[in-house]
C-alpha atoms as a PDB file:
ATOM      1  CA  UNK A   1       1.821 -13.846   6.015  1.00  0.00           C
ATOM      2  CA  UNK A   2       2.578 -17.403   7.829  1.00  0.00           C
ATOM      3  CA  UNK A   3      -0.037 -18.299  10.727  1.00  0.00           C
ATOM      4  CA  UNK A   4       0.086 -17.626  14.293  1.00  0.00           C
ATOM      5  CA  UNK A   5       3.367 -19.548  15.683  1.00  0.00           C
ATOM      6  CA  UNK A   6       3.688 -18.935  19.523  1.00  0.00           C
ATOM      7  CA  UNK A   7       7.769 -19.820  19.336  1.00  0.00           C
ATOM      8  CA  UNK A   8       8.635 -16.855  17.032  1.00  0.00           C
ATOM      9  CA  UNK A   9       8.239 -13.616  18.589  1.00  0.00           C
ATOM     10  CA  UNK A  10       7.009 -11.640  15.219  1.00  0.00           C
ATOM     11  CA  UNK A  11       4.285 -14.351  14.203  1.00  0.00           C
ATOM     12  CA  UNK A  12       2.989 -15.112  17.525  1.00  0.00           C
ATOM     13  CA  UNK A  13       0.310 -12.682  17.024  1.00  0.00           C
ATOM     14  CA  UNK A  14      -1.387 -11.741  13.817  1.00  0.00           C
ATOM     15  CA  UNK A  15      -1.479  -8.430  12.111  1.00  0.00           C
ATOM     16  CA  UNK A  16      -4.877  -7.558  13.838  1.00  0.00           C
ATOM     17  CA  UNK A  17      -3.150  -8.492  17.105  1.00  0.00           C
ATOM     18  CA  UNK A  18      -0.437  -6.742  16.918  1.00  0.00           C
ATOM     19  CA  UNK A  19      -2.338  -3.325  16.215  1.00  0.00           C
ATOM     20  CA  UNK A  20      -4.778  -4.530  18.962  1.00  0.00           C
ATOM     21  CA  UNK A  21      -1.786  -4.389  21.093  1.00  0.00           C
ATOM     22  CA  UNK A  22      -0.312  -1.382  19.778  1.00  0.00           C
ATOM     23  CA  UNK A  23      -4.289   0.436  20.486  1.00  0.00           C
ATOM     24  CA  UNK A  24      -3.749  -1.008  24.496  1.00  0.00           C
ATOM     25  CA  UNK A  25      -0.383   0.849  24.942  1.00  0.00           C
ATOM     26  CA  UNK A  26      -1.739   3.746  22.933  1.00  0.00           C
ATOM     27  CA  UNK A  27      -4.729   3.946  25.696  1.00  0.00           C
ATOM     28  CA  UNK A  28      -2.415   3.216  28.663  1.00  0.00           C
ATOM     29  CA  UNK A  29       0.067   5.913  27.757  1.00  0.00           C
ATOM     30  CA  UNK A  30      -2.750   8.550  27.184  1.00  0.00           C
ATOM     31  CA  UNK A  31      -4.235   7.611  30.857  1.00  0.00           C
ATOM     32  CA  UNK A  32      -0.589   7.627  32.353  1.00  0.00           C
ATOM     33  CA  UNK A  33      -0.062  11.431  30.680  1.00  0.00           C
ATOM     34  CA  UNK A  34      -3.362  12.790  31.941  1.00  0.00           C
ATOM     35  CA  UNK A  35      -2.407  11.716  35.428  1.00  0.00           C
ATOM     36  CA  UNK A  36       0.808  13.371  34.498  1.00  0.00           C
ATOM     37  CA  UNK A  37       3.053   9.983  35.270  1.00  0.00           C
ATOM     38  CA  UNK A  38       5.456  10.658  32.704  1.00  0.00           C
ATOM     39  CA  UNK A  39       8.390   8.984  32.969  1.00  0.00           C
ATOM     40  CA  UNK A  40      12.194  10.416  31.362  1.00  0.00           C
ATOM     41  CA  UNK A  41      12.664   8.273  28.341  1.00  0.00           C
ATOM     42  CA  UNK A  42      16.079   7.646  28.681  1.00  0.00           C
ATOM     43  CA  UNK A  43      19.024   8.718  30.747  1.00  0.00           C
ATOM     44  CA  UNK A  44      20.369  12.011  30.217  1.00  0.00           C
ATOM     45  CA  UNK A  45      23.551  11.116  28.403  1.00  0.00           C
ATOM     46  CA  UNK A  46      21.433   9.427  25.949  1.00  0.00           C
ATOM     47  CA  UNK A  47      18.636  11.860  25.714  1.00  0.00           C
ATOM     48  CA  UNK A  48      21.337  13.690  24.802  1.00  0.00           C
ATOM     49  CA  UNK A  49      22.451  11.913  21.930  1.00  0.00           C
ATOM     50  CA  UNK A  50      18.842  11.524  20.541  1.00  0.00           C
ATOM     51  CA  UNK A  51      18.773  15.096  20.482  1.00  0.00           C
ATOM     52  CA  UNK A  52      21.859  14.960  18.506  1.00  0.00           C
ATOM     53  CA  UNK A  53      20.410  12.343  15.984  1.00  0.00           C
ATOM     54  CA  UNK A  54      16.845  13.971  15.778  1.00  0.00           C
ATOM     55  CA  UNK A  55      18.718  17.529  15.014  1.00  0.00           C
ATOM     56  CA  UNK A  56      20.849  16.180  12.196  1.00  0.00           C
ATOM     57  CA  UNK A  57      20.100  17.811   9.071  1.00  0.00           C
ATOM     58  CA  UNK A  58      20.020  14.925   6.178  1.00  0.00           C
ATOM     59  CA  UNK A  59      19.869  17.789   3.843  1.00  0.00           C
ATOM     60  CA  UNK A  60      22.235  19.018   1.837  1.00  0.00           C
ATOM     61  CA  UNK A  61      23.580  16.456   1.187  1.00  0.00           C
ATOM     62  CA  UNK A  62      20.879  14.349   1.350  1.00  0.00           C
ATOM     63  CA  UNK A  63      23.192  12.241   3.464  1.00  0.00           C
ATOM     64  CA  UNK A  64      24.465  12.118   5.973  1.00  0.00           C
ATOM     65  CA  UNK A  65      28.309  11.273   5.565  1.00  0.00           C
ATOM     66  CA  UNK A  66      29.717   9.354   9.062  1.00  0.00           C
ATOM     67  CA  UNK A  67      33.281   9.022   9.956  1.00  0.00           C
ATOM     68  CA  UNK A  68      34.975  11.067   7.450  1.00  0.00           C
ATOM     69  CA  UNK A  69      38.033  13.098   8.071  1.00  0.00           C
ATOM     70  CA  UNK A  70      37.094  16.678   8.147  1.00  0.00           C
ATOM     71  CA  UNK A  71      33.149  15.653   8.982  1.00  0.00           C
ATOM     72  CA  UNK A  72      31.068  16.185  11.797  1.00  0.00           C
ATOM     73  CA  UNK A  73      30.846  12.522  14.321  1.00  0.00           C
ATOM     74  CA  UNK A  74      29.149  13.855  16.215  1.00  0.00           C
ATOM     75  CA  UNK A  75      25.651  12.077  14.782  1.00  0.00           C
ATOM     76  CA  UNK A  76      28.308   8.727  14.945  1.00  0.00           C
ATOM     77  CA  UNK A  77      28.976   9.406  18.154  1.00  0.00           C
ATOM     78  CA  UNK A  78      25.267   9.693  19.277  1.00  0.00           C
ATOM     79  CA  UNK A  79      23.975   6.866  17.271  1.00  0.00           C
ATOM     80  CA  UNK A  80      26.739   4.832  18.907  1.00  0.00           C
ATOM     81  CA  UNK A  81      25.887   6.194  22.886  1.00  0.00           C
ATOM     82  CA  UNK A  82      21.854   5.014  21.658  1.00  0.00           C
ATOM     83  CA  UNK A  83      22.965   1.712  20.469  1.00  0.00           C
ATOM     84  CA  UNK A  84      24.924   0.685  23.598  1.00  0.00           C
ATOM     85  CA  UNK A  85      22.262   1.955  25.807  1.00  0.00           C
ATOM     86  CA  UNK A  86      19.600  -0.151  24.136  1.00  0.00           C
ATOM     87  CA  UNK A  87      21.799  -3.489  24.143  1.00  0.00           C
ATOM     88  CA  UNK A  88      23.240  -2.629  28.158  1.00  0.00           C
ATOM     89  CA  UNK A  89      18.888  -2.637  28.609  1.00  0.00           C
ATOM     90  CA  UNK A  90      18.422  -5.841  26.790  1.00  0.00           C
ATOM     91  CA  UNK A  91      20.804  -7.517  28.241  1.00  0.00           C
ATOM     92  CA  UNK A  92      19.804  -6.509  32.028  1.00  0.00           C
ATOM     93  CA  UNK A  93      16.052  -7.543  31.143  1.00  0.00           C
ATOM     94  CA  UNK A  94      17.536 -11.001  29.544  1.00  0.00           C
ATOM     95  CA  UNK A  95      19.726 -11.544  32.342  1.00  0.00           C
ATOM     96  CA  UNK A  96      16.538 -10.500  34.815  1.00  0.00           C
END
């Protein structure tokens, strides 16, 4: 693994730092449930199509076939809502 390089965002911390990190939001997360600030992790629409994804069987067949005439979209569909959700977010936080 290269050396700490503050310009790239993967490398500017080192394994250990990372999981340091990682440990930090672990603790802040239990101390924000056990003064019961949870927070909805999405909004509903895409809740909704996490649900979707999450209740996918992969099995049988082991996978799962997207787009196809005759096949269920609906995982498509809900991978698609997840996916525009997440770049509309980035974009709002890069925009500020």
């Amino acid at each position: 693994m290269p050396g700490p390089d503050p310009g790239h965002w993967l490398h500017r911390l080192t394994a250990a730092e990372w999981l340091a990190a990682a440990e930090t939001e672990l603790h802040h997360a239990d101390e924000a449930l056990g003064r019961r600030a949870v927070r909805p992790a999405a909004p509903d629409p895409v809740r909704a199509a996490a649900r979707t994804l999450r209740e996918t069987s992969a099995a049988p067949p082991a996978l799962v076939k997207l787009g196809r005439a005759g096949v269920d979209t609906a995982p498509l569909e809900a991978a698609r809502a997840i996916v525009a959700h997440a770049r509309s977010r980035c974009q709002v936080n890069e925009n500020g």
